[in-house]
Protein backbone atom coordinates (compact mmCIF):
# COMPACT_ATOMS: atom_id res chain seq x y z
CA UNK A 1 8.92 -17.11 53.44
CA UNK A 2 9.65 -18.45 56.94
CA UNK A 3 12.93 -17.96 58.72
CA UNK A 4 15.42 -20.85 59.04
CA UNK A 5 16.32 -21.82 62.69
CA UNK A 6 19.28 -23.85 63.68
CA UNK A 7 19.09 -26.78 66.33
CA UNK A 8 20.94 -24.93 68.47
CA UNK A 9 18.94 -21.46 68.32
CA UNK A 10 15.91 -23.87 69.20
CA UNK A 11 17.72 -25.18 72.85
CA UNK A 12 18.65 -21.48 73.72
CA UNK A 13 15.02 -20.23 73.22
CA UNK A 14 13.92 -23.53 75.13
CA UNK A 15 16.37 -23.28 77.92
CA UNK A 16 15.20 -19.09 77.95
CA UNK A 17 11.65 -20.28 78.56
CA UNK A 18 11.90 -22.42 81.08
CA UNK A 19 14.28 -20.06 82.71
CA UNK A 20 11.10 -17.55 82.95
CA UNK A 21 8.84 -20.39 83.92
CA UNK A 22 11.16 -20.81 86.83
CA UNK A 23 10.82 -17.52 87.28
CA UNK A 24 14.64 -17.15 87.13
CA UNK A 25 15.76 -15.54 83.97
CA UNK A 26 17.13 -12.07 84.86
CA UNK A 27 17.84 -9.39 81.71
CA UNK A 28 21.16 -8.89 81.38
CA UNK A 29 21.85 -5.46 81.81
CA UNK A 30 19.15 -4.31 84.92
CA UNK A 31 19.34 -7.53 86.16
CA UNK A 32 15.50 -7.40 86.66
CA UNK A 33 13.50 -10.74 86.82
CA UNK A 34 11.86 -11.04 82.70
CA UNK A 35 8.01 -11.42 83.02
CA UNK A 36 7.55 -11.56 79.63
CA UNK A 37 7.18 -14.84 76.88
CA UNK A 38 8.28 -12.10 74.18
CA UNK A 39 11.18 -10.74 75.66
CA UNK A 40 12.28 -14.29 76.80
CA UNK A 41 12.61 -15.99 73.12
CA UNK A 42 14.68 -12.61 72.59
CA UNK A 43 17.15 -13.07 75.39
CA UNK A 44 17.51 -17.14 73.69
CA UNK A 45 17.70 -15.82 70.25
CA UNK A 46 20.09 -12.86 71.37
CA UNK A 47 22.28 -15.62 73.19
CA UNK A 48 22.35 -17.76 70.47
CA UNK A 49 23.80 -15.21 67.94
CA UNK A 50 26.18 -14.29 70.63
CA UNK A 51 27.63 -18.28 70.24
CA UNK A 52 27.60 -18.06 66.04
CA UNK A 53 24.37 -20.22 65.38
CA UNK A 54 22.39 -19.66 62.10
CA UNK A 55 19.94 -16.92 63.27
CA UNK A 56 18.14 -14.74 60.71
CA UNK A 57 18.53 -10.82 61.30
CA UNK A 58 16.50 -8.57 63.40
């Protein structure tokens, strides 16, 4: 069964990735640039439960 993503949860991840294609999305505790496709869609999908969309668990 696949997971159920809001509209919203979709322009987070987007926004994430072409954050790290700009090379300027920063984690948010180190502050360190994110190389990483992976750990970009989690910063976007992190972000968006942060703001209440419909995100399945972890």
């Amino acid at each position: 069964m696949m997971a159920k993503y809001g509209k919203s949860v979709q322009r987070s991840v987007k926004r994430a990735m072409h954050k790290l294609k700009e090379g300027t999305l920063i984690s948010g505790k180190s502050g360190t640039r994110v190389k990483g496709r992976q750990q970009a869609i989690a910063i976007g999908l992190s972000e968006a439960r942060r703001k209440g969309a419909k995100v399945p668990a972890e």
